[in-house]
Protein backbone atom coordinates (compact mmCIF):
# COMPACT_ATOMS: atom_id res chain seq x y z
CA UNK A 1 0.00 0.00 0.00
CA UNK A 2 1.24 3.24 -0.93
CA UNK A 3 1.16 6.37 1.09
CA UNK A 4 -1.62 8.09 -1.50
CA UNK A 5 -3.83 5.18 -0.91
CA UNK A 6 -3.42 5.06 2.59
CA UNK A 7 -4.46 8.63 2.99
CA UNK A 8 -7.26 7.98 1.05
CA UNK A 9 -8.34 4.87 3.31
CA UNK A 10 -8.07 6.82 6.36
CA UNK A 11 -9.90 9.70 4.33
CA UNK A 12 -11.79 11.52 6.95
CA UNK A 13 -11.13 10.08 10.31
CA UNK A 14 -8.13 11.80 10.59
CA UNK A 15 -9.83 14.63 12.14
CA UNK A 16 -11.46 11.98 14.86
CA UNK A 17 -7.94 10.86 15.45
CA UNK A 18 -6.83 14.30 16.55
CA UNK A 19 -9.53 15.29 18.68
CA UNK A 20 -9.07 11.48 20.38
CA UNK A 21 -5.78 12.42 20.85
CA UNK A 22 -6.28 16.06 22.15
CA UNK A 23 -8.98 13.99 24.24
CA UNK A 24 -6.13 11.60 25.93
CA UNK A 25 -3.56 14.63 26.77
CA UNK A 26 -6.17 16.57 28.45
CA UNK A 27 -7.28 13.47 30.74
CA UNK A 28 -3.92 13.14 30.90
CA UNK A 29 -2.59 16.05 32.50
CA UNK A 30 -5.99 16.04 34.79
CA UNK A 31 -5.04 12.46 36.19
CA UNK A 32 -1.39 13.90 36.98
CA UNK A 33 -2.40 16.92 37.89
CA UNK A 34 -5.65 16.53 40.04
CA UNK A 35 -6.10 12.97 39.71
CA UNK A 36 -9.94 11.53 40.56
CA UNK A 37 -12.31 9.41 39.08
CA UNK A 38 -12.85 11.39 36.10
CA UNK A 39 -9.17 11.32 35.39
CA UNK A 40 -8.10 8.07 34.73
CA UNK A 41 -12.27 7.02 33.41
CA UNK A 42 -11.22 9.65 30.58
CA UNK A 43 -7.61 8.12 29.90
CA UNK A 44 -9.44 4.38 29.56
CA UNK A 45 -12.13 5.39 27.38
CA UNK A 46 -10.19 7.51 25.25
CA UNK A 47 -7.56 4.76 24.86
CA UNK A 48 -10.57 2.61 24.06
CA UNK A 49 -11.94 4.93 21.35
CA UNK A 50 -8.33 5.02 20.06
CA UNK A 51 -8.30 1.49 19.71
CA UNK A 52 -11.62 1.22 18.13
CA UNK A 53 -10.60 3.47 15.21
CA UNK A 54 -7.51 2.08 14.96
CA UNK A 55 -9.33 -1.11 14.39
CA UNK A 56 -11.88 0.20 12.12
CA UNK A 57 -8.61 1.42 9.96
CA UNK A 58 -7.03 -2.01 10.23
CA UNK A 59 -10.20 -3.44 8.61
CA UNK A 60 -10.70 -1.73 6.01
CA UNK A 61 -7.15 -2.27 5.33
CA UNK A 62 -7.88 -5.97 4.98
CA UNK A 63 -10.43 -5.80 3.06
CA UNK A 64 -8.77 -4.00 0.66
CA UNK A 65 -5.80 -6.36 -0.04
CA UNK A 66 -8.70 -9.03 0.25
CA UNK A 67 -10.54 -7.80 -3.03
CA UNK A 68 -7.19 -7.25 -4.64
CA UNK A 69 -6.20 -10.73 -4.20
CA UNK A 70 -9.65 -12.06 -5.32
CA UNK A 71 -9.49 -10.08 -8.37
CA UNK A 72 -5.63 -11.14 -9.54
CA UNK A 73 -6.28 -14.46 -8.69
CA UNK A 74 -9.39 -14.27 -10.77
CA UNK A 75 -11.40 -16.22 -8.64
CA UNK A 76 -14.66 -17.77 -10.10
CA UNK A 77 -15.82 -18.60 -6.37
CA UNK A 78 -16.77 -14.20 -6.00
CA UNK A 79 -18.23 -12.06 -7.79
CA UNK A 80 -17.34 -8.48 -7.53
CA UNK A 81 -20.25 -5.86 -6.92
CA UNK A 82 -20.09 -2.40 -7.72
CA UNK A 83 -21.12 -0.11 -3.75
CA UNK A 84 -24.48 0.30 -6.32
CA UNK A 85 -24.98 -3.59 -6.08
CA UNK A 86 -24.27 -3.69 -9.69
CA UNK A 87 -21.94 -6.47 -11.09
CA UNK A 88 -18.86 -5.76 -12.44
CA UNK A 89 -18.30 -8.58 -15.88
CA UNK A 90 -14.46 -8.34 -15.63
CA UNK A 91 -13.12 -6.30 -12.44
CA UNK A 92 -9.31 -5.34 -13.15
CA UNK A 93 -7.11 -3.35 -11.05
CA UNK A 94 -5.95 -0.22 -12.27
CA UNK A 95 -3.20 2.09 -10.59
CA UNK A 96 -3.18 5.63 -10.92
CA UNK A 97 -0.71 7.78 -9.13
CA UNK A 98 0.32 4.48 -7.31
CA UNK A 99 -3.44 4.12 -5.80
CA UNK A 100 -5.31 0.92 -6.55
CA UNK A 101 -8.66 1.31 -8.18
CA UNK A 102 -10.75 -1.29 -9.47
CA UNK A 103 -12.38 -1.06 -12.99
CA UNK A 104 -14.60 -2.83 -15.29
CA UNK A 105 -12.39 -3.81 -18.48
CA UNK A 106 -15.39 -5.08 -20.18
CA UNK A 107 -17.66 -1.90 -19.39
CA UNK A 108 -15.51 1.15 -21.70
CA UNK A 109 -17.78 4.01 -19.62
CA UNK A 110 -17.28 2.14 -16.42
CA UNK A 111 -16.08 3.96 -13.27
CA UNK A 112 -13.45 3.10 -10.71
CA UNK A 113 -13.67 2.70 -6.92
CA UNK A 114 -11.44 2.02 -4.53
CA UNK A 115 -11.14 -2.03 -3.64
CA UNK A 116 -12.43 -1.09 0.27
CA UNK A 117 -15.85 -0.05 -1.62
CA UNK A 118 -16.35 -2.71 -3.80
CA UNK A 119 -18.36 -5.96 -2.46
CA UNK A 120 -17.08 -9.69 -3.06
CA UNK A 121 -20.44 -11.58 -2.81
CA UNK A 122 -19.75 -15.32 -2.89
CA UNK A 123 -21.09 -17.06 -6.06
């Protein structure tokens, strides 16, 4: 994965990153400073909201190189779904400005999406 397509997987949630992290100092420096209940409750849950989009990140991340690898290996056991629901005949990857996107080669007018917004429905 390059770094272009790995700012485009994290696309948004970059912003919920910061404030999580602007989140964790401040509970931090309350738990050192004052300490309490509220302290450390703030330092655990952020930490666990953290994780959680960290997680959400990491999935989305395997799906990706999931649907890649189903579409090089040309596997006749999926078939690849536009996020429409619409099937694509003859899904090929395509890399433009060293981001993966997947297109229909069969389809001329056919538009590309990135492989974390495509489906793989089992035939």
């Amino acid at each position: 994965m390059s770094w272009n397509e790995m700012l485009l997987m994290v696309g948004q949630d970059w912003m919920l990153f910061g404030l999580a992290f602007i989140l964790l100092f401040m509970f931090l420096r309350r738990t050192l400073r004052v300490g309490g209940f509220l302290g450390v409750t703030g330092v655990i849950t952020t930490v666990v909201l953290l994780a959680m989009l960290s997680w959400v990140q990491w999935n989305r991340y395997q799906v990706c190189n999931s649907i890649v690898q189903i579409i090089t290996t040309d596997s006749p056991a999926y078939k690849i779904l536009t996020p429409n629901q619409k099937p694509m005949f003859k899904p090929v990857i395509v890399t433009i400005d060293s981001v993966r996107y997947i297109a229909d080669a069969e389809n001329e007018k056919s538009q590309t999406y990135l492989p974390w917004r495509v489906i793989a429905m089992p035939q």
